[in-house]
C-alpha atoms as a PDB file:
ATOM      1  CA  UNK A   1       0.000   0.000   0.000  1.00  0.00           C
ATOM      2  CA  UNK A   2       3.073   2.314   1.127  1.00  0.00           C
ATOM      3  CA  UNK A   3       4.844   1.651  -2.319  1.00  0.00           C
ATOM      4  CA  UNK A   4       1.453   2.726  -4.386  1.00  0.00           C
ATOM      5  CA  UNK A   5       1.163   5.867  -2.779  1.00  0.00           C
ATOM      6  CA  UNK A   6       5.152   6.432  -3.084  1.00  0.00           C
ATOM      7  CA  UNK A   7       4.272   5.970  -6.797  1.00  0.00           C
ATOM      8  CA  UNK A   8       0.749   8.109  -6.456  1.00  0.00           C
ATOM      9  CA  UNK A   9       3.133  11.355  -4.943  1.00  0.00           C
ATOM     10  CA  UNK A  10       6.059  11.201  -7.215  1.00  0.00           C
ATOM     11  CA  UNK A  11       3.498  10.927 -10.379  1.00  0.00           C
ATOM     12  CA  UNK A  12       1.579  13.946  -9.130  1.00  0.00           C
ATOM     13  CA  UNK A  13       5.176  15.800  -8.273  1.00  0.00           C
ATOM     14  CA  UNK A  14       6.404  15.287 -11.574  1.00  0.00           C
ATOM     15  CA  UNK A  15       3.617  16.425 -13.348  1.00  0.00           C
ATOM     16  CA  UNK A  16       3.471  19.822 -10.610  1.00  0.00           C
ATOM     17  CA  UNK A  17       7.313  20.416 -11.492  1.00  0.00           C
ATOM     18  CA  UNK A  18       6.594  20.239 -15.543  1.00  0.00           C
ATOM     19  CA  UNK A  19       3.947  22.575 -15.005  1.00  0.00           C
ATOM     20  CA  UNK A  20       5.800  25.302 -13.093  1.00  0.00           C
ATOM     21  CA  UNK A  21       8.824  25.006 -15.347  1.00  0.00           C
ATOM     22  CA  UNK A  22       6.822  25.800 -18.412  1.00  0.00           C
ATOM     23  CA  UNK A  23       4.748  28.631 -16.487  1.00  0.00           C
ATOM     24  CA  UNK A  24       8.087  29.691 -15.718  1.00  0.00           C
ATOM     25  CA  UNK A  25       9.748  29.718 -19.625  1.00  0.00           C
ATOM     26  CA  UNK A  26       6.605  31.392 -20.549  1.00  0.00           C
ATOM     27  CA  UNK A  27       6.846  34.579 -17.830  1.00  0.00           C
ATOM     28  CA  UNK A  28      10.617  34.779 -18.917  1.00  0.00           C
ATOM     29  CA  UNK A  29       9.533  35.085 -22.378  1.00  0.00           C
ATOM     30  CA  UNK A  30       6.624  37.543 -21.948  1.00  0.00           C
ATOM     31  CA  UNK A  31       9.209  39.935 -19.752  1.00  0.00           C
ATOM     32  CA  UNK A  32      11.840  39.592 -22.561  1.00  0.00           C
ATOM     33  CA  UNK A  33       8.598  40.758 -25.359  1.00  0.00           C
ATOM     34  CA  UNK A  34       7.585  44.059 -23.580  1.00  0.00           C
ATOM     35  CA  UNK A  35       9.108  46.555 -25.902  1.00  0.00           C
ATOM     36  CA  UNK A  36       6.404  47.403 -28.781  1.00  0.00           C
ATOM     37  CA  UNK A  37       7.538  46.389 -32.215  1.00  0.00           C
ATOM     38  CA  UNK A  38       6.699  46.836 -35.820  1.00  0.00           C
ATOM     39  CA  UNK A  39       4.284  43.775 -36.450  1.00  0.00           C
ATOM     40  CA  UNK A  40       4.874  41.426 -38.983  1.00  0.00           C
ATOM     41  CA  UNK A  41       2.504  40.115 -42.008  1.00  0.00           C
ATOM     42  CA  UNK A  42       2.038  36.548 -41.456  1.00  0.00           C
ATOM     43  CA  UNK A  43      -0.407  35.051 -44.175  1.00  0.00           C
ATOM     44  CA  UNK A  44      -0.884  31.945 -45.712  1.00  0.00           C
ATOM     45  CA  UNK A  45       0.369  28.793 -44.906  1.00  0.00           C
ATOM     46  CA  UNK A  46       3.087  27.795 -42.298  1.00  0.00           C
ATOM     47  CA  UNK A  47       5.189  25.226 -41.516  1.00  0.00           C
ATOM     48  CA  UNK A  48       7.700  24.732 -38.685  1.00  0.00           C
ATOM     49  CA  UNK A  49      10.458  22.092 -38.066  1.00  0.00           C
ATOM     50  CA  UNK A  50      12.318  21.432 -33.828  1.00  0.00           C
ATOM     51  CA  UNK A  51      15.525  20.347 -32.992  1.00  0.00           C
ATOM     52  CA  UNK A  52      15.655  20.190 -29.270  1.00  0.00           C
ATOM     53  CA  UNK A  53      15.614  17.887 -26.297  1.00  0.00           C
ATOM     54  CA  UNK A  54      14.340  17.246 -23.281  1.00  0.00           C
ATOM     55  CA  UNK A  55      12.415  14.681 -20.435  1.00  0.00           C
ATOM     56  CA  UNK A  56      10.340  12.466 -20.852  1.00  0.00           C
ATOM     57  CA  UNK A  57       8.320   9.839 -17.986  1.00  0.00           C
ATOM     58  CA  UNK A  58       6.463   7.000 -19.077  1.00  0.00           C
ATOM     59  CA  UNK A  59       4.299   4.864 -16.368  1.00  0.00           C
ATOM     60  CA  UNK A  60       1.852   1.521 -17.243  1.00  0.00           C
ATOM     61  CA  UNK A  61      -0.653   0.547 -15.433  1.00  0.00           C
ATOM     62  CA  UNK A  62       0.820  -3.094 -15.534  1.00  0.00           C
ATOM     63  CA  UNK A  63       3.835  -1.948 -13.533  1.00  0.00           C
ATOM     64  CA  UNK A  64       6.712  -2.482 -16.393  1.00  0.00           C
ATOM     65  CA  UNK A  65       7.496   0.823 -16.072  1.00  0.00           C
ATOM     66  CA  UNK A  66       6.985   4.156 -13.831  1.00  0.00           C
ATOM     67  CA  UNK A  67       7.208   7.616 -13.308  1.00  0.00           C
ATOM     68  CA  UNK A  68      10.095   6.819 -10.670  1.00  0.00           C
ATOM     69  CA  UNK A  69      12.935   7.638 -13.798  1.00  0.00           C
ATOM     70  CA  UNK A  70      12.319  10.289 -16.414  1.00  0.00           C
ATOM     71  CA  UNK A  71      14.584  10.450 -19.285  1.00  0.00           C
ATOM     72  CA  UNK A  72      16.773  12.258 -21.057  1.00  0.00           C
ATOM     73  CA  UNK A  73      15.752  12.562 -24.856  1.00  0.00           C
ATOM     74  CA  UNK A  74      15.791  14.218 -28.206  1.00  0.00           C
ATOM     75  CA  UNK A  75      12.862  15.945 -30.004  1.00  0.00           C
ATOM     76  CA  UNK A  76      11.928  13.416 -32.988  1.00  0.00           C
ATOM     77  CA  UNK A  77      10.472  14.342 -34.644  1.00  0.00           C
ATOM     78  CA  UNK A  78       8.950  17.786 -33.853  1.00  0.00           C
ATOM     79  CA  UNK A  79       7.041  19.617 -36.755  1.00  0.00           C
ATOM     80  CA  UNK A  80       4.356  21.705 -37.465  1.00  0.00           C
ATOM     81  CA  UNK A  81       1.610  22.122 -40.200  1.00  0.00           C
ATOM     82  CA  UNK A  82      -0.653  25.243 -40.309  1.00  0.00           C
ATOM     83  CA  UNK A  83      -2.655  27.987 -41.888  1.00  0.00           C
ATOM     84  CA  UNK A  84      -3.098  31.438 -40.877  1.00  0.00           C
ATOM     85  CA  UNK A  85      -7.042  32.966 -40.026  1.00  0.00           C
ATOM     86  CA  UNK A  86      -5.637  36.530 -39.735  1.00  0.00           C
ATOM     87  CA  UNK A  87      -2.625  38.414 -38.874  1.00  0.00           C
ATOM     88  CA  UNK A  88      -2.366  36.684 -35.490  1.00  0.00           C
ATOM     89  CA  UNK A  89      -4.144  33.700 -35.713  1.00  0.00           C
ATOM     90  CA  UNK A  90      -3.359  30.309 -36.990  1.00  0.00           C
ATOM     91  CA  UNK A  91      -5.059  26.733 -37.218  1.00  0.00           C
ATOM     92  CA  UNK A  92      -2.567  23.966 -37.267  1.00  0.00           C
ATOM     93  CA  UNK A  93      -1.551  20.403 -36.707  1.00  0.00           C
ATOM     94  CA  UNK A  94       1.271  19.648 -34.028  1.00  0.00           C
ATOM     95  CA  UNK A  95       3.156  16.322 -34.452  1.00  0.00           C
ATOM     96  CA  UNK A  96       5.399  16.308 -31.370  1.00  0.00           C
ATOM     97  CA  UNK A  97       7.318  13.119 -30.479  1.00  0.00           C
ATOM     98  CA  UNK A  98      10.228  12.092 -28.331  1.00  0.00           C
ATOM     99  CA  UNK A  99      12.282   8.935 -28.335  1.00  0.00           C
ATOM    100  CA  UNK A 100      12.246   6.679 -24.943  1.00  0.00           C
ATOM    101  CA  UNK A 101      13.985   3.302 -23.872  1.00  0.00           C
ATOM    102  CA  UNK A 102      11.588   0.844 -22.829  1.00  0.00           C
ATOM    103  CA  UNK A 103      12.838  -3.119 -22.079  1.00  0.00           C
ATOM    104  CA  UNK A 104      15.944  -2.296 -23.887  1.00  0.00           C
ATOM    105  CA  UNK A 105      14.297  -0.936 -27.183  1.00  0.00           C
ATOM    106  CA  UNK A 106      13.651   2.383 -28.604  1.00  0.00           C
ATOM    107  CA  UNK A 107      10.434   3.533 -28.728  1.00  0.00           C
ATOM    108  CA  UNK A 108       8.854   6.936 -29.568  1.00  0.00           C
ATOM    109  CA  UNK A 109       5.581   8.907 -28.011  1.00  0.00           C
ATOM    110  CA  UNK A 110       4.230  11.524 -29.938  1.00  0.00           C
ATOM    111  CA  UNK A 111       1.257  12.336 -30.947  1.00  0.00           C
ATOM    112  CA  UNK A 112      -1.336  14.300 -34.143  1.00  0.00           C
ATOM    113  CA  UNK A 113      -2.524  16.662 -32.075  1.00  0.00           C
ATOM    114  CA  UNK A 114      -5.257  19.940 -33.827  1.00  0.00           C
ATOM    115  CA  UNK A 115      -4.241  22.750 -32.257  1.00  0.00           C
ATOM    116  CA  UNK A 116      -4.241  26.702 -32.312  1.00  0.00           C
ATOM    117  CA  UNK A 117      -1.766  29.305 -32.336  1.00  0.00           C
ATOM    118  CA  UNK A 118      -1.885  32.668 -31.207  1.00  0.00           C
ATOM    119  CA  UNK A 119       0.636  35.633 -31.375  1.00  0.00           C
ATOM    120  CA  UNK A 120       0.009  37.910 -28.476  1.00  0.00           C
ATOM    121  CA  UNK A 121       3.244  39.980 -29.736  1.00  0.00           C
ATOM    122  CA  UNK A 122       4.618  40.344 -32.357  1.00  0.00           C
ATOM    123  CA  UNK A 123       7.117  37.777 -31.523  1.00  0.00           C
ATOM    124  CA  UNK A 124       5.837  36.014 -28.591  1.00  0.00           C
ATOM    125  CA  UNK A 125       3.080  33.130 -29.200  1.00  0.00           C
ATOM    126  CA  UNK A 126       1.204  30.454 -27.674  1.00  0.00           C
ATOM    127  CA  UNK A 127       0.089  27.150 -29.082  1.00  0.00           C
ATOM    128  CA  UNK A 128      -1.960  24.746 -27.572  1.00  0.00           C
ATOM    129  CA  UNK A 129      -4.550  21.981 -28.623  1.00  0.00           C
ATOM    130  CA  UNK A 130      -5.998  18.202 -27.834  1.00  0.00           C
ATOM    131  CA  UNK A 131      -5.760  15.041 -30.221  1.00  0.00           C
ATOM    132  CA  UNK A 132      -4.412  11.793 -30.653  1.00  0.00           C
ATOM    133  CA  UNK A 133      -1.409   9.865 -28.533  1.00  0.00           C
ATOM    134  CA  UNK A 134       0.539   7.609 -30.858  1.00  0.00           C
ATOM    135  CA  UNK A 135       2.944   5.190 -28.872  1.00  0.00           C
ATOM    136  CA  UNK A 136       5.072   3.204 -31.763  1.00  0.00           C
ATOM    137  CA  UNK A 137       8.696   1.508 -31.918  1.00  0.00           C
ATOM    138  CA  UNK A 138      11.129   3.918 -33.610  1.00  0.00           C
ATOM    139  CA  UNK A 139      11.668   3.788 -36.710  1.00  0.00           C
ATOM    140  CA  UNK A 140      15.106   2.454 -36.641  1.00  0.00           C
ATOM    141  CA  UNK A 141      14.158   0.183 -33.962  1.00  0.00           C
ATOM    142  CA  UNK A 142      11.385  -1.864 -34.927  1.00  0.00           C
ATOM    143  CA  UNK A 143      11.847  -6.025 -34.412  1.00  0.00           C
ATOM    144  CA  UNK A 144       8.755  -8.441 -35.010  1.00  0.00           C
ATOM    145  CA  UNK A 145       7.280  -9.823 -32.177  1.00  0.00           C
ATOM    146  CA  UNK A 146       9.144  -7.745 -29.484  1.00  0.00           C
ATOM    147  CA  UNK A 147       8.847  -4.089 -30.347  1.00  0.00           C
ATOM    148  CA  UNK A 148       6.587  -3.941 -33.438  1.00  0.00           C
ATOM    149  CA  UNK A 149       3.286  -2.945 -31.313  1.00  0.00           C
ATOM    150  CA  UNK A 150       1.638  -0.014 -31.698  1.00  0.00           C
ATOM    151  CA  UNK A 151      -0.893   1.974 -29.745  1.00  0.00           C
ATOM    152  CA  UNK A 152      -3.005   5.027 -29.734  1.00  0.00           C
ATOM    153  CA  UNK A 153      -4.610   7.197 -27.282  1.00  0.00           C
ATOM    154  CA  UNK A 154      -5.820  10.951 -26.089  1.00  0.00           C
ATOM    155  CA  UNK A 155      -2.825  13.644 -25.966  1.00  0.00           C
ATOM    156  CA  UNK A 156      -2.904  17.321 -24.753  1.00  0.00           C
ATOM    157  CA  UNK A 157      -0.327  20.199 -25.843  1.00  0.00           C
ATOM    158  CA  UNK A 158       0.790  23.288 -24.405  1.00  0.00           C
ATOM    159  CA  UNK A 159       3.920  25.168 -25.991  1.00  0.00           C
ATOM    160  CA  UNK A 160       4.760  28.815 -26.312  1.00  0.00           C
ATOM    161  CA  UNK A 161       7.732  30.306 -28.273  1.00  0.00           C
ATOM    162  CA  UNK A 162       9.858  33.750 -28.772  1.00  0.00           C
ATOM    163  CA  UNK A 163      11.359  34.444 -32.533  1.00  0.00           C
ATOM    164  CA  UNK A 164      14.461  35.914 -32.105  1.00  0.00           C
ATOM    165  CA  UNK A 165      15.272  36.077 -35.442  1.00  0.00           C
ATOM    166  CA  UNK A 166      12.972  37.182 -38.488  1.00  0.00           C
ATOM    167  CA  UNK A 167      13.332  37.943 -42.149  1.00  0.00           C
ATOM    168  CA  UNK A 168      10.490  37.915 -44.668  1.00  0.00           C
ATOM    169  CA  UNK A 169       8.899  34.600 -44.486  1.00  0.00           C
ATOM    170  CA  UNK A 170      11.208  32.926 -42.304  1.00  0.00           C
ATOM    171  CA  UNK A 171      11.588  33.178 -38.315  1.00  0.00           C
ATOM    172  CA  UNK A 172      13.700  30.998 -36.076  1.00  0.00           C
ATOM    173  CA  UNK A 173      12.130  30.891 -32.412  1.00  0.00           C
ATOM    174  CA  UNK A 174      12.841  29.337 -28.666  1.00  0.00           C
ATOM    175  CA  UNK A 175      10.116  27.344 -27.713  1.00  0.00           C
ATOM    176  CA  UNK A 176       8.982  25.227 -24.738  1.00  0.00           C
ATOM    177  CA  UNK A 177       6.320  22.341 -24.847  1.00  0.00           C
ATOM    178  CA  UNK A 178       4.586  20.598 -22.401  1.00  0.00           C
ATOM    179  CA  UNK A 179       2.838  17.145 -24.038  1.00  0.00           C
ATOM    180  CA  UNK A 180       0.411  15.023 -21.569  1.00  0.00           C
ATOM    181  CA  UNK A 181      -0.542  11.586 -23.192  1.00  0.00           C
ATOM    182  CA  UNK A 182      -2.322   8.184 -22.271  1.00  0.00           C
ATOM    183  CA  UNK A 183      -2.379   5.304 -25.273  1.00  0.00           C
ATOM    184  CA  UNK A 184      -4.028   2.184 -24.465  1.00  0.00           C
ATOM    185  CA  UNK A 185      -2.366  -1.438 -24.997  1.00  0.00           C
ATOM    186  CA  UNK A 186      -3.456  -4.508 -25.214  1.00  0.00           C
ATOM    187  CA  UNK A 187      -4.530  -6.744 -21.979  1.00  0.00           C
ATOM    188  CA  UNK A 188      -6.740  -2.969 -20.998  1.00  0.00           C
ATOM    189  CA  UNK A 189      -3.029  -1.731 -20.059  1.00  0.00           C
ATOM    190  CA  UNK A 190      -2.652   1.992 -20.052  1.00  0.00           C
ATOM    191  CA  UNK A 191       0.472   3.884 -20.769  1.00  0.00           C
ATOM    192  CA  UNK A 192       0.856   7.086 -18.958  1.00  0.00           C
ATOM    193  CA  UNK A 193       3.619  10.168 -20.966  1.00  0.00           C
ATOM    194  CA  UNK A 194       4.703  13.746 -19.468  1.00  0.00           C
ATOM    195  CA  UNK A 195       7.196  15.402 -22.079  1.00  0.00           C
ATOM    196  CA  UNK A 196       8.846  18.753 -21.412  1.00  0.00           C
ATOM    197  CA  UNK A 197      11.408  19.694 -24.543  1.00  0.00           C
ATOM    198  CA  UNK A 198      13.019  23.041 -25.029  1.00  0.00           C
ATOM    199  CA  UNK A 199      14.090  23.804 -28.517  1.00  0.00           C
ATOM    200  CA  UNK A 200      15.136  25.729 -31.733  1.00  0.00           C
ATOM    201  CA  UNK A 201      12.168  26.537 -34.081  1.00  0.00           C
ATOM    202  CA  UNK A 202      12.450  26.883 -38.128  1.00  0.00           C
ATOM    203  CA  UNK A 203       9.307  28.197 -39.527  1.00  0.00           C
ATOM    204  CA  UNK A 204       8.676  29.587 -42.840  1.00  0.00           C
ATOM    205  CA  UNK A 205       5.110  32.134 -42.205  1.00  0.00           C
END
């Protein structure tokens, strides 16, 4: 009973700790976005590429694995599909996605997740939206039998970003992202994912 409330705490402290870091990156960005500046057309379609890294925690229900370890990983991959309502507003797809060990393989949770995007300066934005988890092998990774399986679920985003560089179309950014996931596997397992990944930005507006 001790060791499932152990397990109950650090899950809830984990997910507390991802939250204030990201509040945190996105005051520290707002403070650095004060100055007024001349706003830039954005119009059309958009599409945006990450290189970054960051932690990830994965926890099933069956035990295998738990929110005891997060782990180091790289942002893979990270992009970004979108269209722009007005000047500030934009309707887009998120695929986010991070690479984790599990039972010695490489396997990757990510998700296809709708999503909005709104500038509230001219260089400051926020991006957030709900969709689908995917949990799959990687790519490079994928045996038959052992890690072929793959499963789906509900995922929720949060992210916000700075440009610090801009010219015409293009606009490279710091960005934070916060990515809460469940997928379901089989035997009515669930798998349980926190990301937090800090990274470069390359979108073309």
């Amino acid at each position: 009973m001790k060791t499932i409330k152990m397990k109950t705490i650090k899950k809830q402290f984990l997910l507390k700790m991802a939250c204030v870091t990201f509040a945190l990156v996105s005051t520290t960005t707002y403070a650095q976005n004060t100055n007024s500046e001349t706003t830039t057309q954005r119009d059309g379609f958009i599409f945006e590429a990450v290189v970054g890294g960051g932690i990830i925690s994965i926890e099933d229900s069956a035990g295998n694995q738990t929110f005891d370890k997060a782990q180091g990983t790289f942002v893979f991959p990270d992009l970004k599909l979108g269209y722009m309502l007005n000047e500030n507003l934009a309707i887009t797809a998120a695929m986010p996605g991070n690479i984790y060990e599990f039972q010695d393989n490489d396997r990757h949770f990510g998700g296809f997740i709708p999503s909005l995007q709104y500038w509230v300066k001219d260089r400051w934005w926020i991006h957030g939206g709900i969709g689908l988890a995917i949990d799959s092998p990687a790519l490079y990774d994928i045996k038959d039998d052992v890690n072929d399986d793959w499963n789906f679920g509900c995922a929720v985003m949060a992210s916000t970003g700075y440009e610090i560089y801009k010219k015409k179309n293009f606009a490279l950014n710091v960005q934070s992202k916060l990515v809460l996931g469940r997928a379901s596997l089989d035997g009515d397992v669930k798998r349980d994912a926190v990301l937090f990944n800090i990274g470069l930005g390359f979108s073309w507006l």
